[in-house]
N, C-alpha and C. Protein backbone atom coordinates (compact mmCIF):
# COMPACT_ATOMS: atom_id res chain seq x y z
N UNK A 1 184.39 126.73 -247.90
CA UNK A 1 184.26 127.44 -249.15
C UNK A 1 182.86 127.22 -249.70
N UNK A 2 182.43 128.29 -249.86
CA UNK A 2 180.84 128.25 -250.53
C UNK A 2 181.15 128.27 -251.98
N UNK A 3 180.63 127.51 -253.03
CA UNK A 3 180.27 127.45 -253.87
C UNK A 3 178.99 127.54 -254.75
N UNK A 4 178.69 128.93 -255.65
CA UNK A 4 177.62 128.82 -255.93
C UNK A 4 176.90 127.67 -256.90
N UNK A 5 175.79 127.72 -256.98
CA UNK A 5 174.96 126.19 -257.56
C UNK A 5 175.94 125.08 -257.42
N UNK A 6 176.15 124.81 -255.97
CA UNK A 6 176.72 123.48 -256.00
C UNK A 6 176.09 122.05 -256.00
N UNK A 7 176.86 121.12 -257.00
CA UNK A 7 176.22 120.10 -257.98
C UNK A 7 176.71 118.79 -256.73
N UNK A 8 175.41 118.56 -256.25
CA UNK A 8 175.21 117.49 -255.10
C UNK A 8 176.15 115.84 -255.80
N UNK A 9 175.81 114.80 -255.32
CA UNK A 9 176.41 113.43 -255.82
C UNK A 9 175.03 113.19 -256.66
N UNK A 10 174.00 113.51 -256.08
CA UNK A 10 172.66 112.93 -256.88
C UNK A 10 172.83 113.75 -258.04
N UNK A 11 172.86 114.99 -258.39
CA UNK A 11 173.02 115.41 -259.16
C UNK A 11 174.31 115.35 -260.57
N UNK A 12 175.24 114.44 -259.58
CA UNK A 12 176.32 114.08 -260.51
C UNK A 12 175.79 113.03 -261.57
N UNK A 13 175.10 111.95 -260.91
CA UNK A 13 174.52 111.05 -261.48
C UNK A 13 173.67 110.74 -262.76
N UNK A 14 173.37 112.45 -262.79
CA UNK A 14 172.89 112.38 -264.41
C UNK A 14 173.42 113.37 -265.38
N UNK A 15 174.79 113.78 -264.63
CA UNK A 15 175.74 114.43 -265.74
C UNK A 15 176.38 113.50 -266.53
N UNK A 16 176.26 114.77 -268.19
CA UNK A 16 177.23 113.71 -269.19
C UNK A 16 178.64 113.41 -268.46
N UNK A 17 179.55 112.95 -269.15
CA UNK A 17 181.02 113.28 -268.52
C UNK A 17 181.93 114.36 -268.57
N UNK A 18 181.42 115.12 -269.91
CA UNK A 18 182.04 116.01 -270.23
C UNK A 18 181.73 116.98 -269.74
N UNK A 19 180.64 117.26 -269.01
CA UNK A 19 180.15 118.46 -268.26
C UNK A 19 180.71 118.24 -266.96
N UNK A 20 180.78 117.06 -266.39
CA UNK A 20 181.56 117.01 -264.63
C UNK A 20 183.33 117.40 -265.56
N UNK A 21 183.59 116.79 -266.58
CA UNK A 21 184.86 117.41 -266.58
C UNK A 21 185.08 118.90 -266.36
N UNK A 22 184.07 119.49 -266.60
CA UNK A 22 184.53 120.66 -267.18
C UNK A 22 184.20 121.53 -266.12
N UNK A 23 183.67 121.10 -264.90
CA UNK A 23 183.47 121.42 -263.92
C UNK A 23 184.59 121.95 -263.16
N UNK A 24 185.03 123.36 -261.95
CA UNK A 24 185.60 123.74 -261.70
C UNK A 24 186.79 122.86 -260.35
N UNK A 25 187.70 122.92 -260.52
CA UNK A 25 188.37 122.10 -259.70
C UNK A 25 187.67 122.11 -258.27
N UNK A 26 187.43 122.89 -257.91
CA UNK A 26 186.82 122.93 -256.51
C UNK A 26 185.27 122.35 -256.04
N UNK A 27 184.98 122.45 -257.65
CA UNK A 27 183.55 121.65 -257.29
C UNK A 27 183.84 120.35 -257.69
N UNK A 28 185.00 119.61 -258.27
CA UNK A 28 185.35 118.49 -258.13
C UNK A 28 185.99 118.22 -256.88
N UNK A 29 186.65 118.96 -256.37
CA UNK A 29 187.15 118.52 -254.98
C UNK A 29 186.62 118.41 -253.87
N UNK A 30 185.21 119.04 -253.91
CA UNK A 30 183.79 118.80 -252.80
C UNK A 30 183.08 117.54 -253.54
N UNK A 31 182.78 117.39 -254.60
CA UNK A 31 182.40 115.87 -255.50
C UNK A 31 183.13 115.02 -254.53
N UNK A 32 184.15 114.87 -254.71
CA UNK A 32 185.15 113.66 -254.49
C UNK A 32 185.24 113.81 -252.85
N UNK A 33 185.18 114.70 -252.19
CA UNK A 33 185.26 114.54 -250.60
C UNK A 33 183.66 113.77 -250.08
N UNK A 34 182.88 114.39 -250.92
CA UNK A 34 181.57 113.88 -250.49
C UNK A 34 181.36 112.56 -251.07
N UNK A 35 181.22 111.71 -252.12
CA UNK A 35 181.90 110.62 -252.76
C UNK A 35 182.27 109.84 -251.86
N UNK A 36 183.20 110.02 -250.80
CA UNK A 36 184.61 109.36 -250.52
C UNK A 36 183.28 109.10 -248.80
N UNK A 37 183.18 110.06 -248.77
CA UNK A 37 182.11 110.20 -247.38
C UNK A 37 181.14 109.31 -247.76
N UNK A 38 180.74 109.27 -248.83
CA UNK A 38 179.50 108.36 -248.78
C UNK A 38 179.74 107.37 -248.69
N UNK A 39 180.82 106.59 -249.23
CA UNK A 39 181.13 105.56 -249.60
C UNK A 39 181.68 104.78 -248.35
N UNK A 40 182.33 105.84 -247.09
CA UNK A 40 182.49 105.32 -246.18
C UNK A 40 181.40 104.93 -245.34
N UNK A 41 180.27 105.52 -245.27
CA UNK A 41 179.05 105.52 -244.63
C UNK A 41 178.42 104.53 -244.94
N UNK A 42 178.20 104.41 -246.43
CA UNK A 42 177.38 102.80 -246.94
C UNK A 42 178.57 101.47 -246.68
N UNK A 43 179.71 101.98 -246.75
CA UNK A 43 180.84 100.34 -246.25
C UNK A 43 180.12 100.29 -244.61
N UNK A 44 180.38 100.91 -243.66
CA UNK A 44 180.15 100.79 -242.30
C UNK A 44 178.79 100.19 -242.62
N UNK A 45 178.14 100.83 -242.90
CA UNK A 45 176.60 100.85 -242.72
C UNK A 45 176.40 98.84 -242.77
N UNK A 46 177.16 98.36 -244.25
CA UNK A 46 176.64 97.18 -244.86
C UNK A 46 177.40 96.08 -243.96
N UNK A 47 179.23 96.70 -243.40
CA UNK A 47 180.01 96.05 -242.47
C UNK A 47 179.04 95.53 -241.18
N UNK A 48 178.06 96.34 -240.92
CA UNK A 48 177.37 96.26 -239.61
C UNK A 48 176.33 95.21 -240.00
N UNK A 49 175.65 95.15 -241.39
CA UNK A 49 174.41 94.82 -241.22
C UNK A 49 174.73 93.28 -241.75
N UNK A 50 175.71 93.07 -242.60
CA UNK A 50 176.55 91.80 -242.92
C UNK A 50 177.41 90.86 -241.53
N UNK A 51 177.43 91.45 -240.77
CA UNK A 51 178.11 91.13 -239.48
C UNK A 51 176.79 90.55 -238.54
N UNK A 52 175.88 91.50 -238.15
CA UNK A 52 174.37 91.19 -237.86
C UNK A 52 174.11 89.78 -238.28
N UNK A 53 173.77 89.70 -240.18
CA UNK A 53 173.54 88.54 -240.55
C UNK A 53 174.23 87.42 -239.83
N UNK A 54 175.31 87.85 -240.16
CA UNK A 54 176.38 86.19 -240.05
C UNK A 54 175.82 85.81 -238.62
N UNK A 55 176.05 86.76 -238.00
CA UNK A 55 175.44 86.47 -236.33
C UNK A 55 174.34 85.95 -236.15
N UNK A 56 173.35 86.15 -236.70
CA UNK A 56 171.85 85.60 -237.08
C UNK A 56 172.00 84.01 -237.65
N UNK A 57 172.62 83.55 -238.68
CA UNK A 57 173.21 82.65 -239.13
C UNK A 57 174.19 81.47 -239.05
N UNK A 58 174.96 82.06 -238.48
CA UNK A 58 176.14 81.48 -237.94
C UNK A 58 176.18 80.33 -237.82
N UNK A 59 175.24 79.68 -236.33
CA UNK A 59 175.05 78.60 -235.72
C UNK A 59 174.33 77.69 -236.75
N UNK A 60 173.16 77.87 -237.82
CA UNK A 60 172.66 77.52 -238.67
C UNK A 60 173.66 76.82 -239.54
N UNK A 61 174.21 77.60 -240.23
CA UNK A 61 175.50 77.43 -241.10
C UNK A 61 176.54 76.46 -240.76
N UNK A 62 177.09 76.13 -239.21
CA UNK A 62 177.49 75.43 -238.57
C UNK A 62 176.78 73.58 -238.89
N UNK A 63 175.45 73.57 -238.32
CA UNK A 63 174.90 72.66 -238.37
C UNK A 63 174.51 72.45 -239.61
N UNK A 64 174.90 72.93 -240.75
CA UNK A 64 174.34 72.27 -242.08
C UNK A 64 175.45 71.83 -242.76
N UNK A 65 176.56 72.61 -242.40
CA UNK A 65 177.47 72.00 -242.75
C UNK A 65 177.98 70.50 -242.37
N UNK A 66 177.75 70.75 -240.92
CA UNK A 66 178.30 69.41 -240.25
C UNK A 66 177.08 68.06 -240.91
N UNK A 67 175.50 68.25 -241.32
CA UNK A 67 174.92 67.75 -241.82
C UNK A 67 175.36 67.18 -243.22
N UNK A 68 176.09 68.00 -243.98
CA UNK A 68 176.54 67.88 -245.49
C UNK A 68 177.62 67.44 -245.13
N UNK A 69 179.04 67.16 -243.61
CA UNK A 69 180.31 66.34 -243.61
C UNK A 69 181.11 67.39 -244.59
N UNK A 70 181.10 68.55 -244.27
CA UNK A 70 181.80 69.46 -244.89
C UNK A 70 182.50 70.63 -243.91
N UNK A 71 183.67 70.86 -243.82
CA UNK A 71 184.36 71.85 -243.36
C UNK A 71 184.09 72.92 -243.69
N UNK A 72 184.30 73.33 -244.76
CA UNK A 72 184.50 74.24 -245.76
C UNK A 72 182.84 74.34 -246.48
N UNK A 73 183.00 75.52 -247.35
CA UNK A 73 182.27 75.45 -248.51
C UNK A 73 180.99 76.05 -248.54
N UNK A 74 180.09 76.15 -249.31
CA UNK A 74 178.43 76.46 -249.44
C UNK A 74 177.69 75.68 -248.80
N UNK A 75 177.16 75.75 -248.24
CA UNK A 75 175.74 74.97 -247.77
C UNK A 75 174.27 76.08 -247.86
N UNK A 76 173.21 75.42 -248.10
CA UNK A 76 172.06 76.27 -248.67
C UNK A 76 171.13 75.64 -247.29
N UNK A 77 170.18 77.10 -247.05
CA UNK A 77 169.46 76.50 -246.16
C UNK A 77 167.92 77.39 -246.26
N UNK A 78 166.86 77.34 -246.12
CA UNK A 78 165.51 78.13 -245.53
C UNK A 78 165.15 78.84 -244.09
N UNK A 79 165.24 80.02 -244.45
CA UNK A 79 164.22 80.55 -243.75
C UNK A 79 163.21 81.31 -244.00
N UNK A 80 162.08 80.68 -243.50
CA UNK A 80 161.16 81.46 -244.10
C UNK A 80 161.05 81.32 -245.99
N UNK A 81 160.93 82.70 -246.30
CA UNK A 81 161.12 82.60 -248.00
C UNK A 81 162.14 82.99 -248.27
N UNK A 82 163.27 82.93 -247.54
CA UNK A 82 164.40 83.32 -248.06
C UNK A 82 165.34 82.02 -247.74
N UNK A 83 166.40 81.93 -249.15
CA UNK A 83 167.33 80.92 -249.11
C UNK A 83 168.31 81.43 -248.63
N UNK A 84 168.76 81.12 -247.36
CA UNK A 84 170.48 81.42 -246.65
C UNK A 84 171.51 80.74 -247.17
N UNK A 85 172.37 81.12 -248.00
CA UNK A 85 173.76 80.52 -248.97
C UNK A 85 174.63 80.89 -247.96
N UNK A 86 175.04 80.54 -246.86
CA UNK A 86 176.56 80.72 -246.38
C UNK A 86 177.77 79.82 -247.01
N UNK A 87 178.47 80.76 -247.40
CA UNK A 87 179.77 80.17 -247.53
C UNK A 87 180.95 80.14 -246.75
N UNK A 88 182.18 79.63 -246.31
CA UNK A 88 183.31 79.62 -245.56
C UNK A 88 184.28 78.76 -246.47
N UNK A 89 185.31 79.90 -247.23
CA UNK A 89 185.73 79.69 -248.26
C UNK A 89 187.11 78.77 -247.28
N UNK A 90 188.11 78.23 -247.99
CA UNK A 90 188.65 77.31 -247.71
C UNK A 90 190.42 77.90 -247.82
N UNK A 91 191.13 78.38 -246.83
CA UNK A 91 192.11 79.27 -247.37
C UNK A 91 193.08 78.48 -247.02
N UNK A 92 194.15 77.68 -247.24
CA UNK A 92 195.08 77.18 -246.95
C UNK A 92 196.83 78.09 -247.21
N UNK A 93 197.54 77.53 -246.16
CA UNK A 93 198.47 78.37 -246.41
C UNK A 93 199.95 77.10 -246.46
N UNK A 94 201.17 77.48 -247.09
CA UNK A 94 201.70 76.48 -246.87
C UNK A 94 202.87 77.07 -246.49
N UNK A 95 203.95 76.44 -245.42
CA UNK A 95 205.23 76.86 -245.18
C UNK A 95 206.35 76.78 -246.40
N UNK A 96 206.53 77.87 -246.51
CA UNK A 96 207.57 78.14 -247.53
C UNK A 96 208.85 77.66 -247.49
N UNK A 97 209.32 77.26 -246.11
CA UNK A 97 210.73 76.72 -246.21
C UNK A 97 210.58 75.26 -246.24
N UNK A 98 209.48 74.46 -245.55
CA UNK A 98 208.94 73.15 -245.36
C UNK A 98 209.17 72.73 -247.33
N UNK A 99 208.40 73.55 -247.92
CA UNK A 99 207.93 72.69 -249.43
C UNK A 99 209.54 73.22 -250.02
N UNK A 100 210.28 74.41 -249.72
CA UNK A 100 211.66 74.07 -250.49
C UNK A 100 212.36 72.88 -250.06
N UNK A 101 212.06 72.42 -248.73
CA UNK A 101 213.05 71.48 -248.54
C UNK A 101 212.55 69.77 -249.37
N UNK A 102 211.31 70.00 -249.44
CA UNK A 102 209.99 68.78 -250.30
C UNK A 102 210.23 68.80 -251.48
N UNK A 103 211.19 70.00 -251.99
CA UNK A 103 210.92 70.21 -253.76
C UNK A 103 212.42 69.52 -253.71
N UNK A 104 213.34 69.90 -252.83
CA UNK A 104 214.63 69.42 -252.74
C UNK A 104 214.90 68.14 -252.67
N UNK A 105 213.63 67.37 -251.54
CA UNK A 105 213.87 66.19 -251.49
C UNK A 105 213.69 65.36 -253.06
N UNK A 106 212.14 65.93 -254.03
CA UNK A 106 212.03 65.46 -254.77
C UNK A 106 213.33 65.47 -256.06
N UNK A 107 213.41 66.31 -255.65
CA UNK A 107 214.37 66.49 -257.07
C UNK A 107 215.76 65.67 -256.95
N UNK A 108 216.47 65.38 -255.61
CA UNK A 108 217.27 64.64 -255.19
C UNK A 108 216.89 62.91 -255.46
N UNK A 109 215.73 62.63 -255.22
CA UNK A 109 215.14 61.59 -255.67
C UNK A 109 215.09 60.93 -256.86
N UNK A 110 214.87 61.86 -257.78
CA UNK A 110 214.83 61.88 -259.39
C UNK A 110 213.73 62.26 -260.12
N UNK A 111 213.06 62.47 -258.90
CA UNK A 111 211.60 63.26 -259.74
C UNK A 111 211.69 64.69 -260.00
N UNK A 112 210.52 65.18 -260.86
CA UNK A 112 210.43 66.64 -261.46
C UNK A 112 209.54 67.41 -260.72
N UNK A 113 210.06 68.00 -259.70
CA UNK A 113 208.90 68.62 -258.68
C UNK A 113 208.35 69.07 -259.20
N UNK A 114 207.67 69.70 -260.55
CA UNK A 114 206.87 70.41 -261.08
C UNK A 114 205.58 69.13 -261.58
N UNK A 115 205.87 68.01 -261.01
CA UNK A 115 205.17 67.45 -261.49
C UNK A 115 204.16 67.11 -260.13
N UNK A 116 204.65 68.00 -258.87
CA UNK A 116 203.81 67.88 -257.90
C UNK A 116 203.63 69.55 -257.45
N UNK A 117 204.67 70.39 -257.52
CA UNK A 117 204.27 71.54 -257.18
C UNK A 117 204.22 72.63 -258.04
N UNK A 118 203.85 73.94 -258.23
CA UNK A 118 204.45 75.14 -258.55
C UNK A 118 205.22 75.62 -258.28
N UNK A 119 206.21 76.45 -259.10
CA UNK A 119 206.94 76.67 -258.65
C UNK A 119 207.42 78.38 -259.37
N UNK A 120 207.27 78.74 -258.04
CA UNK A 120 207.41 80.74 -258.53
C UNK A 120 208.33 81.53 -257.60
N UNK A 121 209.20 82.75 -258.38
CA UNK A 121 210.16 83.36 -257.51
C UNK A 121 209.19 85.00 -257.58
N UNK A 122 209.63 85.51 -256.24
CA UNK A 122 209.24 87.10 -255.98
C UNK A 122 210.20 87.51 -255.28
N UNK A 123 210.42 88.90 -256.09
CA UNK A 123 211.33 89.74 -256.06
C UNK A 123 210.96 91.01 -255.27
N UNK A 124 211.06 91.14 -253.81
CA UNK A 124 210.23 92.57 -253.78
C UNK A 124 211.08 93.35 -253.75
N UNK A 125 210.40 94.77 -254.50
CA UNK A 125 211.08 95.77 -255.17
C UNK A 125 211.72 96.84 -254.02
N UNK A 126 211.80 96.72 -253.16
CA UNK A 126 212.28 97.42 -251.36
C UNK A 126 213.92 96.58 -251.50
N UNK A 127 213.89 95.45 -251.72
CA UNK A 127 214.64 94.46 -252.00
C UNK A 127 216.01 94.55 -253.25
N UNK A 128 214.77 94.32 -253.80
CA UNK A 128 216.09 94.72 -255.44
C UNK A 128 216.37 96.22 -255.72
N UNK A 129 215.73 97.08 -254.96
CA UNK A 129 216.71 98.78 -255.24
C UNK A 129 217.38 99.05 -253.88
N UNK A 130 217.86 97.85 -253.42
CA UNK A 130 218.81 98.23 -252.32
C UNK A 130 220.41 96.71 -252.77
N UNK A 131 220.16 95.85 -254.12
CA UNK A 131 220.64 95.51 -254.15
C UNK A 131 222.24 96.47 -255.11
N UNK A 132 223.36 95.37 -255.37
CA UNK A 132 224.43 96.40 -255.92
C UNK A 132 223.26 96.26 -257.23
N UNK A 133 224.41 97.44 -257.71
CA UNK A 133 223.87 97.59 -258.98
C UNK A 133 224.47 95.79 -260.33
N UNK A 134 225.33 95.52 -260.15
CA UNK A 134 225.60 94.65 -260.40
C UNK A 134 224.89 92.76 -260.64
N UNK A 135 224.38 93.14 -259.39
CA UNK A 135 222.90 92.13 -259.09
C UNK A 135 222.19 92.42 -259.82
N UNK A 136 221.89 93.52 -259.63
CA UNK A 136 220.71 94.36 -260.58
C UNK A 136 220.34 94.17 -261.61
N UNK A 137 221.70 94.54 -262.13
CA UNK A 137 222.15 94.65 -263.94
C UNK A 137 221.42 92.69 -264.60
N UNK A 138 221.89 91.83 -263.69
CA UNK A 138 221.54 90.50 -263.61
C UNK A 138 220.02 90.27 -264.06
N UNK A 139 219.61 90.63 -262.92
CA UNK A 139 218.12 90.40 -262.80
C UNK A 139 217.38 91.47 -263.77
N UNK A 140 217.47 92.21 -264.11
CA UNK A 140 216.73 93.28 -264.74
C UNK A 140 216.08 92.76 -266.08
N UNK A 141 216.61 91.57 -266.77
CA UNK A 141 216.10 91.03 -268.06
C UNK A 141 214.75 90.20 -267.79
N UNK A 142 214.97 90.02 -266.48
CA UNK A 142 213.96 89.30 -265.56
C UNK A 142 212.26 90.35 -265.28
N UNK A 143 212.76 91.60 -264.92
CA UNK A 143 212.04 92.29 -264.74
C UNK A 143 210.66 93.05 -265.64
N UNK A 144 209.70 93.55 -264.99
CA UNK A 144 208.50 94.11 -265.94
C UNK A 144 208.47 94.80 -265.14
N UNK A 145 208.20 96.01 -265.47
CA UNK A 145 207.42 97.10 -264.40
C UNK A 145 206.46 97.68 -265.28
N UNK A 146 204.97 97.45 -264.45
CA UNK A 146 204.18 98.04 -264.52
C UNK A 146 202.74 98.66 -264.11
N UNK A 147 202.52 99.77 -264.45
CA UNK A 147 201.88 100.47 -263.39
C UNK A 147 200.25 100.69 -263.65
N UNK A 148 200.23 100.89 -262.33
CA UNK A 148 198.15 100.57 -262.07
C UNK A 148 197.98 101.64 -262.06
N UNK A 149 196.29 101.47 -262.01
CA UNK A 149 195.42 102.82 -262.68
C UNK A 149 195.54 103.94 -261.51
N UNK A 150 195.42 105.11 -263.13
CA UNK A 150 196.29 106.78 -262.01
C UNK A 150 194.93 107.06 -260.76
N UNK A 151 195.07 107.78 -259.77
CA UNK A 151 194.13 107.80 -258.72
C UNK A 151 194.46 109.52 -258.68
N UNK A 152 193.48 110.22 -258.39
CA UNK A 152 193.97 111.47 -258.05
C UNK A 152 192.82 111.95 -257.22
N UNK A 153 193.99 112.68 -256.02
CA UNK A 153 193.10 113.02 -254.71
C UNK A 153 193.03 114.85 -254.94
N UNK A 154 191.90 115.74 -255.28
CA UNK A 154 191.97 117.00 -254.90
C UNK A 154 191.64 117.04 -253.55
N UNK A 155 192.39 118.20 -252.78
CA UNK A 155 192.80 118.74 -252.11
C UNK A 155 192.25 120.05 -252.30
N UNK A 156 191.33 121.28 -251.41
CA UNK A 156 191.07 122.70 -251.53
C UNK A 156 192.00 123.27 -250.74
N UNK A 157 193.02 124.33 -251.54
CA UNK A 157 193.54 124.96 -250.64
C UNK A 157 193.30 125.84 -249.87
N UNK A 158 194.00 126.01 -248.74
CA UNK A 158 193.50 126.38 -247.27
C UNK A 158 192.89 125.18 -246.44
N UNK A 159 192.88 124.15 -247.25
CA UNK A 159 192.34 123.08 -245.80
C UNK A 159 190.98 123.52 -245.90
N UNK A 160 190.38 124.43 -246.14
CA UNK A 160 188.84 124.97 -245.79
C UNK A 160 187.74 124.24 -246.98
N UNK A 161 186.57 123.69 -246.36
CA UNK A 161 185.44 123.56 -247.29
C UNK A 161 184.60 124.21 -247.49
């Protein structure tokens, strides 16, 4: 679909808002396809050149750490005039049936497991709208629902650009 004076992304950039609003659905729906294109192009682009780095780095990052007796974490280093900050954030995971049976032991003991763990329930919602309604009715005082920001995809009909 040709559109006459069609308004590029650079050119979006120094519209008020109220003028891209008022803009015709179809030249929002080439906006937002091209948008969506760019955005994939600069992720790849930075995926590649961030990947590069680390590769460049890596082994560096390795040995400064092991210098600092650190697993984990920041270590700062030089090259050249530039300071290399690698980080390797620290993600731990814990078995979920292991610490119920740890919270069980404690509490059997006489201690207040909250005084060693957290302690949180999740409900997934695939879950509770296949329970009876009865369950339901239970848990529902329990419940919040609420919803994240609206997203809207145009679409040109005919499939054609």
């Amino acid at each position: 679909m040709t559109i006459p004076n069609h308004i590029t992304l650079g050119d979006l950039r120094t519209m008020q808002i109220a003028a891209i609003v008022a803009l015709p659905p179809e030249q929002l729906a080439l906006l937002q396809d091209a948008a969506s294109e760019a955005l994939r192009s600069a992720k790849a682009t930075s995926d590649w050149l961030e990947g590069a780095i680390a590769l460049k780095y890596a082994d560096r990052a390795v040995m400064a750490r092991m210098e600092a007796s650190k697993d984990t974490g920041t270590v700062r280093f030089e090259d050249g005039a530039v300071t290399v900050i690698a980080e390797l954030p620290k993600r731990v995971d814990w078995d979920q049936a292991q610490l119920a049976d740890l919270v069980e032991r404690i509490s059997a003991a006489g201690d207040d497991p909250t005084e060693y763990v957290d302690v949180s329930f999740k409900v997934p919602e695939r879950k509770y709208a296949a329970w009876p309604e009865s369950i339901r009715q239970s848990f529902a005082p329990a419940r919040t629902v609420r919803t994240g920001a609206l997203k809207v995809k145009l679409e040109l009909n005919g499939g054609g650009q």
